[in-house]
PDB file of N, CA and C in Angstrom:
ATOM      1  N   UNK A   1      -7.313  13.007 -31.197  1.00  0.00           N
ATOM      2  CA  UNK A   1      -7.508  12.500 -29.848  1.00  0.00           C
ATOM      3  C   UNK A   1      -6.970  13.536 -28.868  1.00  0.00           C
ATOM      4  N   UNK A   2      -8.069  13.809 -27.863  1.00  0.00           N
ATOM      5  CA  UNK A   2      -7.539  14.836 -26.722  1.00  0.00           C
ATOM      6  C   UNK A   2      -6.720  14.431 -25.622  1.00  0.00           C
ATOM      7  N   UNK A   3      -5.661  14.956 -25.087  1.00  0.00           N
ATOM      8  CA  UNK A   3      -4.843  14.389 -24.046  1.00  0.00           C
ATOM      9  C   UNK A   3      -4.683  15.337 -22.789  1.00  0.00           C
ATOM     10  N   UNK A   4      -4.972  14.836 -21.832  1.00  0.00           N
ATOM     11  CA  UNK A   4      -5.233  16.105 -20.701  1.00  0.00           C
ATOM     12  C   UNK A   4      -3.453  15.847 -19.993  1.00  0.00           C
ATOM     13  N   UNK A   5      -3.044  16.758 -19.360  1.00  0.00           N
ATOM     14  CA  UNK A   5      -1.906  16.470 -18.670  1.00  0.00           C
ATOM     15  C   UNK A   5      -1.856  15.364 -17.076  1.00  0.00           C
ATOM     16  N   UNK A   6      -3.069  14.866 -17.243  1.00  0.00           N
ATOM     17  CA  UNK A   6      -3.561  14.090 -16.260  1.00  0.00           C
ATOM     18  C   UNK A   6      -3.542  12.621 -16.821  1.00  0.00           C
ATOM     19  N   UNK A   7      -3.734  12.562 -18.466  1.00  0.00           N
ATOM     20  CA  UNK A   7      -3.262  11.275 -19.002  1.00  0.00           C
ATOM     21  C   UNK A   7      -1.943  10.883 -18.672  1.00  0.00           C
ATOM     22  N   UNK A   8      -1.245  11.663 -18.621  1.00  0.00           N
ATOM     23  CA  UNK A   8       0.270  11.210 -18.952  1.00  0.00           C
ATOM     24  C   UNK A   8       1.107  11.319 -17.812  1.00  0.00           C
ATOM     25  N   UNK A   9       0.554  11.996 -16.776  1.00  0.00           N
ATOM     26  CA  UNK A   9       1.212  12.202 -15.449  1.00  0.00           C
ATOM     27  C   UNK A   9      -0.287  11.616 -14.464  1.00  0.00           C
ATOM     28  N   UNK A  10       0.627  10.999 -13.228  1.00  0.00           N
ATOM     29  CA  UNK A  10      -0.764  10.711 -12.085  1.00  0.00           C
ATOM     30  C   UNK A  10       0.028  11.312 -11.145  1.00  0.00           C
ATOM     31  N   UNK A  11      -0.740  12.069 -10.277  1.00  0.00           N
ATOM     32  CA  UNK A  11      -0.292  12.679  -8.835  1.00  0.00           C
ATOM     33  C   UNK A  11      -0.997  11.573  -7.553  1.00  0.00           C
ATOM     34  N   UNK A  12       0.378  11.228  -7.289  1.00  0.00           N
ATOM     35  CA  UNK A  12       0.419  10.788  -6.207  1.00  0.00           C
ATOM     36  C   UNK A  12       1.008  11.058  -4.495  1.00  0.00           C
ATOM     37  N   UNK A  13       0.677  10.286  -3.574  1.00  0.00           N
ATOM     38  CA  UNK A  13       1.517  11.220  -2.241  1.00  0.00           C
ATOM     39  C   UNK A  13       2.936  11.053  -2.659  1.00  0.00           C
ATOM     40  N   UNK A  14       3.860  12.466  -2.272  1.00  0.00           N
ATOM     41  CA  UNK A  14       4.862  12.114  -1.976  1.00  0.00           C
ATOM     42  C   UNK A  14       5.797  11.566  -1.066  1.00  0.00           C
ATOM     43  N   UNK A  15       7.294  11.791  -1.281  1.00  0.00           N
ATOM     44  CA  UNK A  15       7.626  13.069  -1.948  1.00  0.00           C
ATOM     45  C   UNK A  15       7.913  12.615  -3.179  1.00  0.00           C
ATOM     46  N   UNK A  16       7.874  11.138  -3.750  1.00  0.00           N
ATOM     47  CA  UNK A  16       8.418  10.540  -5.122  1.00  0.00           C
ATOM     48  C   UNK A  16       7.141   9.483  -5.270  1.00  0.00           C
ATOM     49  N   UNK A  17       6.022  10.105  -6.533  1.00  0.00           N
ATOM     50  CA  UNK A  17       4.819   9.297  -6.836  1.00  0.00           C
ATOM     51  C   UNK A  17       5.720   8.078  -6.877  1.00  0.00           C
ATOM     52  N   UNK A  18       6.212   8.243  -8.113  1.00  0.00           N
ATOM     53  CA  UNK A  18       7.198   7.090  -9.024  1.00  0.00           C
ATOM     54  C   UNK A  18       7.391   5.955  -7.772  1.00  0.00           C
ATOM     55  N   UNK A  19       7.681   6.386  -6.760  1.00  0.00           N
ATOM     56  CA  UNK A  19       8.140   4.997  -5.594  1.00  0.00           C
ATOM     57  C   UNK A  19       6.571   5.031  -4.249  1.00  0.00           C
ATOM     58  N   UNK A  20       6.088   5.599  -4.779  1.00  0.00           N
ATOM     59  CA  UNK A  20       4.865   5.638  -4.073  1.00  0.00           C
ATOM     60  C   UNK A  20       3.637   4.588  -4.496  1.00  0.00           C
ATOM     61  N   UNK A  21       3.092   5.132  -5.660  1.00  0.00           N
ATOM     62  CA  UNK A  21       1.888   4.560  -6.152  1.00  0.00           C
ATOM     63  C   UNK A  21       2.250   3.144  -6.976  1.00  0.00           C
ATOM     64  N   UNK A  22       2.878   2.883  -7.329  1.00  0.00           N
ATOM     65  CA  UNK A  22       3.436   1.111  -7.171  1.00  0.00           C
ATOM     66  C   UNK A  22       3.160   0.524  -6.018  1.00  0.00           C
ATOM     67  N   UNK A  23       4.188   0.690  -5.289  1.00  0.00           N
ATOM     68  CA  UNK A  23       3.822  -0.156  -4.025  1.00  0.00           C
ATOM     69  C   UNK A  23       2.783  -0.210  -3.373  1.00  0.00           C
ATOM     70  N   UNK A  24       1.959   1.229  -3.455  1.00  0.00           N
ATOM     71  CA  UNK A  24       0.737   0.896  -2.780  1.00  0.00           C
ATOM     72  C   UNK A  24       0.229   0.027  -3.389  1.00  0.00           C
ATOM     73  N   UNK A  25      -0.160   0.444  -4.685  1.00  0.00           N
ATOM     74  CA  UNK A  25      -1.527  -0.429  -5.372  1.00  0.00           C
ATOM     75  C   UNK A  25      -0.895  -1.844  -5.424  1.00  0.00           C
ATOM     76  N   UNK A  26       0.233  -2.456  -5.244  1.00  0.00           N
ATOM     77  CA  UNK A  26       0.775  -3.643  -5.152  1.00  0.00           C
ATOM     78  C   UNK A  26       0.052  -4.038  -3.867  1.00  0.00           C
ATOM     79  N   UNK A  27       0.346  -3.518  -2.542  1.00  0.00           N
ATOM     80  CA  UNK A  27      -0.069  -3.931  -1.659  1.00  0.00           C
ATOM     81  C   UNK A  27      -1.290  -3.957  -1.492  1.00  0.00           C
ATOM     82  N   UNK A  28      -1.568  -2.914  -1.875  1.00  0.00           N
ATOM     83  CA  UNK A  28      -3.613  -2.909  -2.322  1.00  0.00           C
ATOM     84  C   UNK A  28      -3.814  -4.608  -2.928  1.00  0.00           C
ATOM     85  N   UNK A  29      -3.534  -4.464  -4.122  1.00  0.00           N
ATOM     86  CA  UNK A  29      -3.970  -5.930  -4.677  1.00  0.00           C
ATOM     87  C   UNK A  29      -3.440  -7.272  -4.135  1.00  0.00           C
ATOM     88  N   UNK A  30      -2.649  -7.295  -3.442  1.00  0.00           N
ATOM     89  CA  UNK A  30      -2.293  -8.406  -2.382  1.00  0.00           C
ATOM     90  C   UNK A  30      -3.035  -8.612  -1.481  1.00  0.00           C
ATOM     91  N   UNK A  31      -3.687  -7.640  -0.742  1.00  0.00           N
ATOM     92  CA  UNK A  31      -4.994  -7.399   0.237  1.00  0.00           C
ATOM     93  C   UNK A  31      -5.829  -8.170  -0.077  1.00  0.00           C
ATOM     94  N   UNK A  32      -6.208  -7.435  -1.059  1.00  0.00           N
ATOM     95  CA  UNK A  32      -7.371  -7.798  -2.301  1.00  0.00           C
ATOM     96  C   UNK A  32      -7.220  -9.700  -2.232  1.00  0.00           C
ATOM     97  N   UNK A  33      -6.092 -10.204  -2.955  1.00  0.00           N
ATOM     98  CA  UNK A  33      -5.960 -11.778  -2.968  1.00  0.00           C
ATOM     99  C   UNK A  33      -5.765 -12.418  -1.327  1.00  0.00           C
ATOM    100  N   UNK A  34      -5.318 -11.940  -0.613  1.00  0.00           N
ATOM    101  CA  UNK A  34      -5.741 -12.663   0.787  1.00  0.00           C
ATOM    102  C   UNK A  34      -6.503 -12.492   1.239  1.00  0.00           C
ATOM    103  N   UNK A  35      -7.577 -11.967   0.396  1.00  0.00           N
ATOM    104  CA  UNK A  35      -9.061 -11.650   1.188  1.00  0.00           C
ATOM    105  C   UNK A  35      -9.922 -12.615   0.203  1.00  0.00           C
ATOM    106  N   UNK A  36      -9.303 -12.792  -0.982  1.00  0.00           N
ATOM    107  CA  UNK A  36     -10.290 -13.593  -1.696  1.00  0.00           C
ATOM    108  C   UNK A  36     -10.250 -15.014  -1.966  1.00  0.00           C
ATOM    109  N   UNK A  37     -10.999 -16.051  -2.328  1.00  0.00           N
ATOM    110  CA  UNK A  37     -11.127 -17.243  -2.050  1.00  0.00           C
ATOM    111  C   UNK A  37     -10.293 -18.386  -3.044  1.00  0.00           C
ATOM    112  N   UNK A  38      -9.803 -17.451  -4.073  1.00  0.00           N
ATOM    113  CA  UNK A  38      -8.637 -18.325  -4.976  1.00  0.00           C
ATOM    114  C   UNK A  38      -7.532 -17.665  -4.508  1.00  0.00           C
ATOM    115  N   UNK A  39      -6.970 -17.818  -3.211  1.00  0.00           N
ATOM    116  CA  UNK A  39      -5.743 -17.201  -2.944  1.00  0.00           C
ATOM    117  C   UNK A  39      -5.863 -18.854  -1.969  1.00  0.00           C
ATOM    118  N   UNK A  40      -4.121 -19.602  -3.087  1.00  0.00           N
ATOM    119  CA  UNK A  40      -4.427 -21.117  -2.445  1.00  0.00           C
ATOM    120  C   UNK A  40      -3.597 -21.557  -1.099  1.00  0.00           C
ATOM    121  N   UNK A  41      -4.519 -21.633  -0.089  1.00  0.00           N
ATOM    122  CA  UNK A  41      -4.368 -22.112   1.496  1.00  0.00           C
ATOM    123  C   UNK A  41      -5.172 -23.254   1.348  1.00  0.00           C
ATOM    124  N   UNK A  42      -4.918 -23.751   2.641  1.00  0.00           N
ATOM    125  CA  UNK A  42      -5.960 -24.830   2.809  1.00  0.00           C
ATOM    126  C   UNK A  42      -7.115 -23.945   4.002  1.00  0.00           C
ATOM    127  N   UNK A  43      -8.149 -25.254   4.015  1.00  0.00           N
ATOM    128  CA  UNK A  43      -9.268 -24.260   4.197  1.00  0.00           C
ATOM    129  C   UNK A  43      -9.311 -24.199   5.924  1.00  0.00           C
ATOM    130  N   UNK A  44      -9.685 -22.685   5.833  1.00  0.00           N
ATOM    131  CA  UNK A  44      -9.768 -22.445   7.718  1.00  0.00           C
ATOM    132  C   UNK A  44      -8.389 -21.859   7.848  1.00  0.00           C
ATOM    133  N   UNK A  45      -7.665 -22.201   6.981  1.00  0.00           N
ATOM    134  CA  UNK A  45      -6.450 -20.907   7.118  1.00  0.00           C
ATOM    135  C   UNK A  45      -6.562 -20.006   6.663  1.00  0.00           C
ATOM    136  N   UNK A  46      -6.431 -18.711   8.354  1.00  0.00           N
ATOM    137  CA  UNK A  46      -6.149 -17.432   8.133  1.00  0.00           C
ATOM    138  C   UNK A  46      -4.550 -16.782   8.152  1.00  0.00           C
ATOM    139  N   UNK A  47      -4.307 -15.812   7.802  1.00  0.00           N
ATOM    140  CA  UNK A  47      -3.309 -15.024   7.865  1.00  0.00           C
ATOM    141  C   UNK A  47      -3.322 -14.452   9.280  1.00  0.00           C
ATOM    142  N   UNK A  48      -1.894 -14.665   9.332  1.00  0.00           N
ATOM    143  CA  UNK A  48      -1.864 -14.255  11.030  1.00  0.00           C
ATOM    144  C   UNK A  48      -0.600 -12.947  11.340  1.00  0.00           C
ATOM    145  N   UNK A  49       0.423 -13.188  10.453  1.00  0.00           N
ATOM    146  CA  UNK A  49       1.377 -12.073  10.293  1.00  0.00           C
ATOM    147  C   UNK A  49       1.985 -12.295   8.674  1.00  0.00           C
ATOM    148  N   UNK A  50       2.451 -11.159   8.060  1.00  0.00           N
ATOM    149  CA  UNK A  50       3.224 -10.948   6.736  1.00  0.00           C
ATOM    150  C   UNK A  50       4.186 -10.371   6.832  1.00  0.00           C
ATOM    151  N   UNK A  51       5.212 -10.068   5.925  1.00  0.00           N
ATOM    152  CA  UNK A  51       6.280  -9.453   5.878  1.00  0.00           C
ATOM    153  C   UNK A  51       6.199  -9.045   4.397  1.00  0.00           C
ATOM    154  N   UNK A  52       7.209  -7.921   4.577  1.00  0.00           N
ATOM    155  CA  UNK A  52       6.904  -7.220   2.819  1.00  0.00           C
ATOM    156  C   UNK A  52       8.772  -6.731   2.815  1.00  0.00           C
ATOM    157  N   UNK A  53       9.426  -7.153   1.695  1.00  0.00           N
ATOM    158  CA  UNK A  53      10.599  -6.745   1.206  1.00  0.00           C
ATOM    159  C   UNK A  53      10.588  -5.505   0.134  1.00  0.00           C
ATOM    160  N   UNK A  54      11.192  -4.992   0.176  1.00  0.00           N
ATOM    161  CA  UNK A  54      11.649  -4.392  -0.988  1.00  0.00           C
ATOM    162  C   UNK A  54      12.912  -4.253  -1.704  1.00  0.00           C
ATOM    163  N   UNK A  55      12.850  -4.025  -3.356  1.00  0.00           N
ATOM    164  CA  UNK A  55      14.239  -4.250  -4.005  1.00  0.00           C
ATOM    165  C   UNK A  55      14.605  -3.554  -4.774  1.00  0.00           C
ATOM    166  N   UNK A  56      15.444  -3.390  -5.394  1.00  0.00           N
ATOM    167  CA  UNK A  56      16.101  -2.499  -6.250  1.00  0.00           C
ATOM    168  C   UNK A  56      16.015  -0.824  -5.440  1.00  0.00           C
ATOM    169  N   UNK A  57      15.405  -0.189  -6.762  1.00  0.00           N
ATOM    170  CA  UNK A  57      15.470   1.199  -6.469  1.00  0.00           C
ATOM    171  C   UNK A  57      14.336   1.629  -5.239  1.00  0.00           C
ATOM    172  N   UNK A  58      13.687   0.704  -4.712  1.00  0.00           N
ATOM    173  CA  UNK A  58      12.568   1.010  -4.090  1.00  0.00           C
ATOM    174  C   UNK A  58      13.226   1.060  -3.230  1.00  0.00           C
ATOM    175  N   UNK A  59      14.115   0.019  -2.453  1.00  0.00           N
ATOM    176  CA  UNK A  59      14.769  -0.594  -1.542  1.00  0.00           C
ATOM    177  C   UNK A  59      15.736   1.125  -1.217  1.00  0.00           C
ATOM    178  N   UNK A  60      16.419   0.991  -2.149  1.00  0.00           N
ATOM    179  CA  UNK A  60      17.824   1.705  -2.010  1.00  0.00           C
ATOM    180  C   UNK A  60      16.841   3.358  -1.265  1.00  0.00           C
ATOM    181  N   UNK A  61      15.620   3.517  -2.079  1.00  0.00           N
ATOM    182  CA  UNK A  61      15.305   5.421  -1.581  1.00  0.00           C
ATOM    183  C   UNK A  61      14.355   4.888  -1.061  1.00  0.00           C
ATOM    184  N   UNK A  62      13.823   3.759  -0.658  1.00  0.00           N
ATOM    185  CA  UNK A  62      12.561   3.498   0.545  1.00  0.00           C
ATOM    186  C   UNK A  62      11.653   4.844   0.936  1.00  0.00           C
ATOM    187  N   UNK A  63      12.681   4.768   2.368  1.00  0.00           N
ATOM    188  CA  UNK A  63      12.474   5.766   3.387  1.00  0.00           C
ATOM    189  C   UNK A  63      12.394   7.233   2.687  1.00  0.00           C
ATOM    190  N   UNK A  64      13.428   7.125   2.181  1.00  0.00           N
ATOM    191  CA  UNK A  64      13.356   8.846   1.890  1.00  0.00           C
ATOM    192  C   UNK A  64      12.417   9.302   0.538  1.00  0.00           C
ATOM    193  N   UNK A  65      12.008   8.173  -0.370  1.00  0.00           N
ATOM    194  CA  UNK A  65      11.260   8.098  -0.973  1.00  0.00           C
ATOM    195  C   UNK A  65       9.368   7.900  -0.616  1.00  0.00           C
ATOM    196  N   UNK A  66       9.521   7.486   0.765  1.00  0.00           N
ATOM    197  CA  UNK A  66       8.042   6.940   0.834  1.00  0.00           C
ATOM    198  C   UNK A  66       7.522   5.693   0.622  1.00  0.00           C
ATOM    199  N   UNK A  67       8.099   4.433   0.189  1.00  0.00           N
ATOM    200  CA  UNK A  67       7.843   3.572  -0.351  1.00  0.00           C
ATOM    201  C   UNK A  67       7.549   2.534   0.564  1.00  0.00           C
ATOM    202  N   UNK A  68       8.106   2.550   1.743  1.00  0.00           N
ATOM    203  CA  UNK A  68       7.722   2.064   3.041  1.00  0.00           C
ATOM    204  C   UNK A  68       6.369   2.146   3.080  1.00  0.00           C
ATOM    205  N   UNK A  69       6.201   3.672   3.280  1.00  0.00           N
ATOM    206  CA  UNK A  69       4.843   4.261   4.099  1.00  0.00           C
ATOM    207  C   UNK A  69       3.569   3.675   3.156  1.00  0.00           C
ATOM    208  N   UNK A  70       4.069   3.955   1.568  1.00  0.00           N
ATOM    209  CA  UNK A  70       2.929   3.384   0.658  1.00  0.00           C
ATOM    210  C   UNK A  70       2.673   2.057   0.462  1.00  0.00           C
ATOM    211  N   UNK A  71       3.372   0.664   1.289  1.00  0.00           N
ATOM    212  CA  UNK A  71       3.569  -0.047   1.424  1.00  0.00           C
ATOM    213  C   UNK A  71       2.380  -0.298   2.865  1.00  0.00           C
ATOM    214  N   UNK A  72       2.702   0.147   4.005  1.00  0.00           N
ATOM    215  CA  UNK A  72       1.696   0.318   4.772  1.00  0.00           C
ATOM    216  C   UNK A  72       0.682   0.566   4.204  1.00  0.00           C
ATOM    217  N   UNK A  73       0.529   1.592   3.806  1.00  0.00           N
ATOM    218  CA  UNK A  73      -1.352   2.435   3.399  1.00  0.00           C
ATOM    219  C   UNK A  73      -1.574   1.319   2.588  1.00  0.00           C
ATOM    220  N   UNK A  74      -0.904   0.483   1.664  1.00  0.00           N
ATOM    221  CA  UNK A  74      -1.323  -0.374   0.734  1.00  0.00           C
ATOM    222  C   UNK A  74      -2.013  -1.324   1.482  1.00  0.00           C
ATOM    223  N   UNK A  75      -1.326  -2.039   2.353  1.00  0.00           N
ATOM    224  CA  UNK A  75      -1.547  -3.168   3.230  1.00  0.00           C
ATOM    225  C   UNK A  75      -3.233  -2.826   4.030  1.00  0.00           C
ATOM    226  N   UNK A  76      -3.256  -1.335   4.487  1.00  0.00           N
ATOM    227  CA  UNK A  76      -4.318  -0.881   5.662  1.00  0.00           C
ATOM    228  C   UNK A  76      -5.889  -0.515   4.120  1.00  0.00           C
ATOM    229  N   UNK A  77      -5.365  -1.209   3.028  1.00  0.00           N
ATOM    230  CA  UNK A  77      -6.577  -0.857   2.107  1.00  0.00           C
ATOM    231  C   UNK A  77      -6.962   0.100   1.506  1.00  0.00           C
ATOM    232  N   UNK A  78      -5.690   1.003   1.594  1.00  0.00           N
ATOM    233  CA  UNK A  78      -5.645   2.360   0.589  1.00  0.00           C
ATOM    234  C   UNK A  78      -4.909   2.531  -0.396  1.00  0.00           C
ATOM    235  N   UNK A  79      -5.763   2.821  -1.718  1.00  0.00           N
ATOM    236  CA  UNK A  79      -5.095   2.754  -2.674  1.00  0.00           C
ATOM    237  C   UNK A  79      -4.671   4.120  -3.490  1.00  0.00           C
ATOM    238  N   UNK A  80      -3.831   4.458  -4.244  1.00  0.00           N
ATOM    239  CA  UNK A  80      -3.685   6.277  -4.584  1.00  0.00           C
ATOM    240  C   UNK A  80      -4.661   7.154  -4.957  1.00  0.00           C
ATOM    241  N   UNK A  81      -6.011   6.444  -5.481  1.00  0.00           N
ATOM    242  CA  UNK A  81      -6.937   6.809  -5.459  1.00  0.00           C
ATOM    243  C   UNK A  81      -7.930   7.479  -3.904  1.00  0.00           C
ATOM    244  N   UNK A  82      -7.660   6.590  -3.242  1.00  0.00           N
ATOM    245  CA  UNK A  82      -8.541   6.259  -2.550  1.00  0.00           C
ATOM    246  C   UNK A  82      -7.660   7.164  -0.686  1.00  0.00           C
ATOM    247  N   UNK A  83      -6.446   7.104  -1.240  1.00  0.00           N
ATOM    248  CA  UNK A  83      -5.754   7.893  -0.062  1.00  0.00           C
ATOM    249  C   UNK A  83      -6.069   9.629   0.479  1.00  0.00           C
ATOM    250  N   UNK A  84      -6.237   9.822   1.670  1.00  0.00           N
ATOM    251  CA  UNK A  84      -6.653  11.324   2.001  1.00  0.00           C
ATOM    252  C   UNK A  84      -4.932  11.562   2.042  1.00  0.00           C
ATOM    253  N   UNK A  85      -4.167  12.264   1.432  1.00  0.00           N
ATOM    254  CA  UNK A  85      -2.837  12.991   1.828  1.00  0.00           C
ATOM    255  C   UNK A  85      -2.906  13.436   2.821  1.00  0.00           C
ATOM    256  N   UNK A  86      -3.966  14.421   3.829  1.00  0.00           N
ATOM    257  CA  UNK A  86      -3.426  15.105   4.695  1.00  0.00           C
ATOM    258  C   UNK A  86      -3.760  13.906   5.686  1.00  0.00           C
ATOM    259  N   UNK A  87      -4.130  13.019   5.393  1.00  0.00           N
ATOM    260  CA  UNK A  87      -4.240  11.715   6.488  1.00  0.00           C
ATOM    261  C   UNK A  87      -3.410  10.841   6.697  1.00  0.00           C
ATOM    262  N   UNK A  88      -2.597  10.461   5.412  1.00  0.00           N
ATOM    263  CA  UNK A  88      -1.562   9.433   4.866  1.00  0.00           C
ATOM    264  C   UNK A  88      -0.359   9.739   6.525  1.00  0.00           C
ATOM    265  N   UNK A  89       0.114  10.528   6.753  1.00  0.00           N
ATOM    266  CA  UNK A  89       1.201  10.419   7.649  1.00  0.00           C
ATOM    267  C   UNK A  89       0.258   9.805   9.050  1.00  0.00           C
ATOM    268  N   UNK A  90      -0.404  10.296   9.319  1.00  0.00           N
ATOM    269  CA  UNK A  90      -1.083   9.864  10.880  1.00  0.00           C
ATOM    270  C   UNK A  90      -2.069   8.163  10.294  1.00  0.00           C
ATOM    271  N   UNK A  91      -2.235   7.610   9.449  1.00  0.00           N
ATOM    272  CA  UNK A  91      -2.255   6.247   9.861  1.00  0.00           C
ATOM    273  C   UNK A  91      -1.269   5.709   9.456  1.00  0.00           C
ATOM    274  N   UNK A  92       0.171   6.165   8.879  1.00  0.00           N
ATOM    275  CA  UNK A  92       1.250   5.634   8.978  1.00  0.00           C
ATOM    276  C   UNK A  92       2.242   5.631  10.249  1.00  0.00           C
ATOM    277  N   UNK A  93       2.048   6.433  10.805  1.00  0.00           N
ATOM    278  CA  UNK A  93       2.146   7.318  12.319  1.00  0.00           C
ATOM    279  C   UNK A  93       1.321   5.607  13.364  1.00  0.00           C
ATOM    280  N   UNK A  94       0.306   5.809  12.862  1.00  0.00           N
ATOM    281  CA  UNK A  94      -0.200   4.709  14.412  1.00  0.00           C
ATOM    282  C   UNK A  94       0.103   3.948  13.852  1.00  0.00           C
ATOM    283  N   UNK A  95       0.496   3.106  12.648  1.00  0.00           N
ATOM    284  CA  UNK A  95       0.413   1.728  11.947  1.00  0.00           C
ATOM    285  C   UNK A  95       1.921   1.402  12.355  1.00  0.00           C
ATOM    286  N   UNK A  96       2.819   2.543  12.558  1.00  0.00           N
ATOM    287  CA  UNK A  96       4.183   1.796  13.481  1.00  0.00           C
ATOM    288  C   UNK A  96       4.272   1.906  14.910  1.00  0.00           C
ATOM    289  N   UNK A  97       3.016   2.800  15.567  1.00  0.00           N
ATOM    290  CA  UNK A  97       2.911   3.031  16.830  1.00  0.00           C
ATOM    291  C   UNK A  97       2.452   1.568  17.324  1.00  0.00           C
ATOM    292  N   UNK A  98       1.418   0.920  16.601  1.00  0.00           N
ATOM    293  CA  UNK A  98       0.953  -0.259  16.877  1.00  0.00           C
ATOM    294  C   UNK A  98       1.518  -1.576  16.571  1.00  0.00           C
ATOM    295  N   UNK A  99       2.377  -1.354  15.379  1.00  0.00           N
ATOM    296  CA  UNK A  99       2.939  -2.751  15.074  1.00  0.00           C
ATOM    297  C   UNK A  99       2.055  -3.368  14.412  1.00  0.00           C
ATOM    298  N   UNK A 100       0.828  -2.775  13.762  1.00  0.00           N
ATOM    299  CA  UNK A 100      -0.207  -3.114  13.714  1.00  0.00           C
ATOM    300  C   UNK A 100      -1.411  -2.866  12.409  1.00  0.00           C
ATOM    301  N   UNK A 101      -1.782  -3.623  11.594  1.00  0.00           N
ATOM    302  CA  UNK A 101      -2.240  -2.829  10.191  1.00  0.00           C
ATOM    303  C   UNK A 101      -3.579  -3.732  10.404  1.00  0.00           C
ATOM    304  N   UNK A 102      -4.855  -3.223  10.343  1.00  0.00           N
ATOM    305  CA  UNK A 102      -6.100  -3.715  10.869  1.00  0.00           C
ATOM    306  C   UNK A 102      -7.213  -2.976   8.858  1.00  0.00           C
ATOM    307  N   UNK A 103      -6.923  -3.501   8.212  1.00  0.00           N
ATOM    308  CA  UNK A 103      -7.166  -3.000   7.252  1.00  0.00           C
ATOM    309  C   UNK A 103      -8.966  -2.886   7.066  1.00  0.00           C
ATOM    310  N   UNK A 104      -9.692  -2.135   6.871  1.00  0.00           N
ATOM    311  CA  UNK A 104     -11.354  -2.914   6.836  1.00  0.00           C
ATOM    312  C   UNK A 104     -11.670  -4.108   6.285  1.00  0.00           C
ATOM    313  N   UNK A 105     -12.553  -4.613   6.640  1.00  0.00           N
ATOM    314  CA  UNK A 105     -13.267  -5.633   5.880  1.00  0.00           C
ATOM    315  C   UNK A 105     -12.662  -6.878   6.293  1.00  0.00           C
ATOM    316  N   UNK A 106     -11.296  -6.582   6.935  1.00  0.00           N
ATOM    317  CA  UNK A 106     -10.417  -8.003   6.915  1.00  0.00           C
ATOM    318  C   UNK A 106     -10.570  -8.565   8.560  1.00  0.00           C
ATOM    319  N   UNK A 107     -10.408  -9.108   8.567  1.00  0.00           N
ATOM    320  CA  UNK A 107     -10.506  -9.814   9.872  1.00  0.00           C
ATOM    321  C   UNK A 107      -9.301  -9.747  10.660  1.00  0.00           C
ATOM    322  N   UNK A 108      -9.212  -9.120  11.646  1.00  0.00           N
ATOM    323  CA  UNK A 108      -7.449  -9.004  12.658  1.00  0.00           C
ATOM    324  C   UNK A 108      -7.555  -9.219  14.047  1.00  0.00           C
TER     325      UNK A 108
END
């Protein structure tokens, strides 16, 4: 069986994948379930504001880790796949300028 160095390592934004690409794709797939129709509300309820914690080691190097920011991009519908790096700082940039995460597809 062939193993590329791409099996075993994923590059993600930094400056620490490890606290990066978790949280996004967490927040990615949370998106994902408040957008979809077995996510249980009653009906005609929308989402109007969220809050997102973090814990342990995420918590403790957040900021200086990135884990914040991939937390945003997660929320705005970008996933590590799917993220432009040289873009990642400027819609993290307006997403605290605005107070504000308007993700596609979703209704805000």
């Amino acid at each position: 069986m062939f193993l590329s160095v791409f099996d075993l390592f994923k590059i993600g934004i930094g400056p620490s994948s490890s606290h990066t690409m978790g949280p996004m794709t967490a927040a990615a797939r949370f998106l994902d379930e408040v957008a979809g129709n077995d996510w249980p509300r009653p009906a005609g309820v929308k989402v109007d504001r969220l809050g997102a914690s973090l814990h342990g080691s995420l918590a403790y190097t957040g900021i200086g880790h990135g884990s914040d920011r991939a937390v945003m991009l997660g929320l705005a519908g970008l996933t590590p796949q799917t993220v432009d790096p040289d873009q990642a700082d400027g819609i993290a940039g307006r997403i605290n300028a605005e107070k504000r995460i308007s993700p596609p597809g979703h209704p805000s």
